[in-house]
Protein backbone atom coordinates (compact mmCIF):
# COMPACT_ATOMS: atom_id res chain seq x y z
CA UNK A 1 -54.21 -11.21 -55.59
CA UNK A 2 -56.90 -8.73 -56.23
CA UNK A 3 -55.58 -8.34 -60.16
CA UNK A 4 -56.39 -12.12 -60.39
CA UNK A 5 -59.42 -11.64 -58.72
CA UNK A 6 -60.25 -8.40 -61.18
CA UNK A 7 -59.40 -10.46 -63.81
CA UNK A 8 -61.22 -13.51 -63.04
CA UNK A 9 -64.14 -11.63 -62.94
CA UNK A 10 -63.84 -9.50 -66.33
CA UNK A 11 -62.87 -12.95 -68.09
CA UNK A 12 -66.37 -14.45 -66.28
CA UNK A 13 -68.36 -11.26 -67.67
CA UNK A 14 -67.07 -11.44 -71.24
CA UNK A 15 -67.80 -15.07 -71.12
CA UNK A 16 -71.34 -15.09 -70.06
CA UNK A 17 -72.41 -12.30 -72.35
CA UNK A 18 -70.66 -13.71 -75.21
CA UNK A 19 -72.11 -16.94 -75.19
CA UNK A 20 -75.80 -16.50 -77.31
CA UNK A 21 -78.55 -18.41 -76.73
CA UNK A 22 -79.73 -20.05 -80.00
CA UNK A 23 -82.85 -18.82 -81.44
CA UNK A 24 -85.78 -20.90 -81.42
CA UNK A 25 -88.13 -20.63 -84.35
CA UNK A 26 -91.88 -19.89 -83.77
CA UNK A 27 -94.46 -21.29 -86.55
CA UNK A 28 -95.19 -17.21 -87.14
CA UNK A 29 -91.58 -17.04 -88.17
CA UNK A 30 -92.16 -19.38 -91.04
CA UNK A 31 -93.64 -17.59 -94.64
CA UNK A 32 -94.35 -18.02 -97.96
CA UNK A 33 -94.25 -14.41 -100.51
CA UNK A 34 -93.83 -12.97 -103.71
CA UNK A 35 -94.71 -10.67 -106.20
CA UNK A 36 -98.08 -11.99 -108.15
CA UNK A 37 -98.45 -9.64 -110.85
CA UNK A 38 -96.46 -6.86 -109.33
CA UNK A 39 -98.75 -6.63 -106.20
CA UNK A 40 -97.35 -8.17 -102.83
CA UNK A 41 -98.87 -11.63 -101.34
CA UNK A 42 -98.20 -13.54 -98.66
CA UNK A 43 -99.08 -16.17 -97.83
CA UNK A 44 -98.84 -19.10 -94.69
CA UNK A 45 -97.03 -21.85 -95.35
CA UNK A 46 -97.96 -25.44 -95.28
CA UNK A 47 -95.37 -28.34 -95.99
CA UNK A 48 -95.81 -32.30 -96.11
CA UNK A 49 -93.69 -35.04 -97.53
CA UNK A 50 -95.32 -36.92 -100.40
CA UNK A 51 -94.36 -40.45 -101.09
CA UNK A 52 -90.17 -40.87 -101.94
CA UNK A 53 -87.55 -37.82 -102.07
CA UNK A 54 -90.40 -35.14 -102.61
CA UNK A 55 -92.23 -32.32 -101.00
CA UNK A 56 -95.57 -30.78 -101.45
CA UNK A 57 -95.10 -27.47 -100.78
CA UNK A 58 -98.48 -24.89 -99.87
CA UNK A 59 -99.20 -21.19 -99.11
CA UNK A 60 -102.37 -20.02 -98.42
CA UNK A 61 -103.53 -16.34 -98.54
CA UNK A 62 -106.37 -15.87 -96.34
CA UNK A 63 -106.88 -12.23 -97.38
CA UNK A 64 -108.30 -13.42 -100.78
CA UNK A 65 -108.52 -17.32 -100.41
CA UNK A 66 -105.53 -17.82 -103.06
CA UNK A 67 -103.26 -20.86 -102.96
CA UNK A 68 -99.88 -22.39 -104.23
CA UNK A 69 -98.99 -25.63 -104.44
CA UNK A 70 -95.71 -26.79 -105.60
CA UNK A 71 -94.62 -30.40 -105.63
CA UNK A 72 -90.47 -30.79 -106.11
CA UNK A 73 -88.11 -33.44 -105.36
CA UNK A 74 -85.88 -32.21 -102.54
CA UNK A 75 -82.02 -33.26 -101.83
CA UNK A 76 -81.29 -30.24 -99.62
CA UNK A 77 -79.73 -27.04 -101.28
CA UNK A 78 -79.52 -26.42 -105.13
CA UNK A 79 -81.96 -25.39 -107.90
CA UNK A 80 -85.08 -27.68 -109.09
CA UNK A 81 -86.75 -27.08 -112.21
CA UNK A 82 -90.73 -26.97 -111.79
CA UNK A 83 -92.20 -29.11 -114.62
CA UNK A 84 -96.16 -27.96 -115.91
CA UNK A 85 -97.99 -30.65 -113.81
CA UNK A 86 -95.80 -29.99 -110.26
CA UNK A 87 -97.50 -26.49 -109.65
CA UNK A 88 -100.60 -24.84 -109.07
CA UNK A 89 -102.47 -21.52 -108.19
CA UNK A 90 -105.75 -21.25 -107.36
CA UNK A 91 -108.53 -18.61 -105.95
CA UNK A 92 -111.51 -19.38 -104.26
CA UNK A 93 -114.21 -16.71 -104.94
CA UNK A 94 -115.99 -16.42 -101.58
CA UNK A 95 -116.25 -18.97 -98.75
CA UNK A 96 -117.64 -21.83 -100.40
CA UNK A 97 -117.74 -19.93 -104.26
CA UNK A 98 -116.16 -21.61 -107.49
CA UNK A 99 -112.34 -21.79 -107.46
CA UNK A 100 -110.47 -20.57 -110.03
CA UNK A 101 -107.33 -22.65 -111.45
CA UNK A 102 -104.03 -22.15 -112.91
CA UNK A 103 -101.77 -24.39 -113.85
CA UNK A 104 -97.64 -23.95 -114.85
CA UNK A 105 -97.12 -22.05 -118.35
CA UNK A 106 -94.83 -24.26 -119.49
CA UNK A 107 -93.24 -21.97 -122.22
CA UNK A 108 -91.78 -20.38 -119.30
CA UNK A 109 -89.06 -21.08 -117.04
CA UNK A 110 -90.42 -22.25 -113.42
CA UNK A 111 -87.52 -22.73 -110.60
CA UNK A 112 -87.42 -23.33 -106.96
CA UNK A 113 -83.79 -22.65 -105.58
CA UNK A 114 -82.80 -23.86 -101.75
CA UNK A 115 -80.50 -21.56 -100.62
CA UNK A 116 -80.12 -22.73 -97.25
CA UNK A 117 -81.29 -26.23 -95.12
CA UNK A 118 -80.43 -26.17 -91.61
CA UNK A 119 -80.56 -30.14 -91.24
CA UNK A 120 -80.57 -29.74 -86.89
CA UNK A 121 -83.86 -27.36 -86.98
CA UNK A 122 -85.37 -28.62 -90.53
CA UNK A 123 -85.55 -25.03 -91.95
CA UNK A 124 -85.50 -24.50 -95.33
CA UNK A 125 -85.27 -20.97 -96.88
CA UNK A 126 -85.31 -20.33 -100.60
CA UNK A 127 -86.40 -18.44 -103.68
CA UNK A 128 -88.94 -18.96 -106.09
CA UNK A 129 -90.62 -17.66 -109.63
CA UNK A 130 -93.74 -19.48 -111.04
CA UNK A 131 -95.64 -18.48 -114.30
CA UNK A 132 -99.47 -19.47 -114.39
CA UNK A 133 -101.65 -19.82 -117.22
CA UNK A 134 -105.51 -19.54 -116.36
CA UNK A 135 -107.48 -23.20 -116.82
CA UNK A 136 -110.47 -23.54 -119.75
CA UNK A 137 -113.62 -23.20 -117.85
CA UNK A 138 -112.48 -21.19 -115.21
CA UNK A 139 -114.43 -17.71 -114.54
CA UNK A 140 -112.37 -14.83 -115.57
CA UNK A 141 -109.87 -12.59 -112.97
CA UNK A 142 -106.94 -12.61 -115.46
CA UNK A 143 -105.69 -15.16 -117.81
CA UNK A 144 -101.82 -15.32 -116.36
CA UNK A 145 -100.53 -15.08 -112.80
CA UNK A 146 -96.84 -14.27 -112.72
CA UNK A 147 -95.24 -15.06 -108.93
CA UNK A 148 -91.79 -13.48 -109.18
CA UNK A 149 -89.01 -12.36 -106.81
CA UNK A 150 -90.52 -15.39 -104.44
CA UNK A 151 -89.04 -15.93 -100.95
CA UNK A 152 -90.19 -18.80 -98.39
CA UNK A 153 -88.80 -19.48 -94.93
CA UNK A 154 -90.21 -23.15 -93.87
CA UNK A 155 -89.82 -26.26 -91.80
CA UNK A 156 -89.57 -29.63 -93.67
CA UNK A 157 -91.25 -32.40 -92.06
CA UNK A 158 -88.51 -34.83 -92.36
């Protein structure tokens, strides 16, 4: 009797600590970073759902008022080609100073990849690299942003 007793109870322990409460994600959890020109940003991130299958995609940098904005179909996990009008960069000099804007170089190659959609908790988690080309008129920081070796950890609002 006791051994059924002793092992009632070390079955009951092994079951209670192996069952794992499932991790609920915080809003601070969620990012948006890359490389821009070999320097780290980050930045928060920002998603809405734009009329049919696509999402508008944002993350702002407070640090130095910078943006992205990436419009892209989405269908859940695979590779989507960013065409020259989908995506843009922009810095605001100041609080309420002239922004600067970039848009897509299209002579290079511009990709978001979903490498994971968790369909239960709407995350999305992916990689990204987006090539900017400075806009006539704009004041003068650089000509090119290059965001490389991107990573972004979101929820889509769907």
């Amino acid at each position: 009797m006791k051994k059924l007793v002793f092992i009632a109870a070390i079955f009951c322990t092994i079951t209670a600590v192996s069952c794992k409460k499932e991790k609920q994600i915080t809003g601070d959890e969620l990012f948006m970073g890359a490389y821009r020109n070999n320097a780290s940003w980050l930045a928060d991130p920002i998603t809405s759902k734009t009329p049919g299958d696509s999402l508008q995609i944002k993350g702002l940098n407070s640090t130095d008022n910078s943006a992205v904005i990436i419009k892209m179909p989405f269908h859940g996990k695979g590779t989507y080609a960013i065409g020259a009008d989908d995506a843009i960069y922009t810095i605001t000099e100041g609080v309420s100073g002239p922004s600067i804007l970039y848009r897509l170089d299209a002579t290079k190659t511009n990709t978001v990849k979903v490498t994971d959609y968790n369909i239960a908790t709407n995350i999305t988690k992916g990689l990204f690299e987006l090539h900017f080309i400075k806009v006539q008129g704009s004041s003068d920081p650089g000509n090119n942003i290059d965001m490389t070796s991107g990573q972004f950890w979101r929820q889509v609002p769907f």
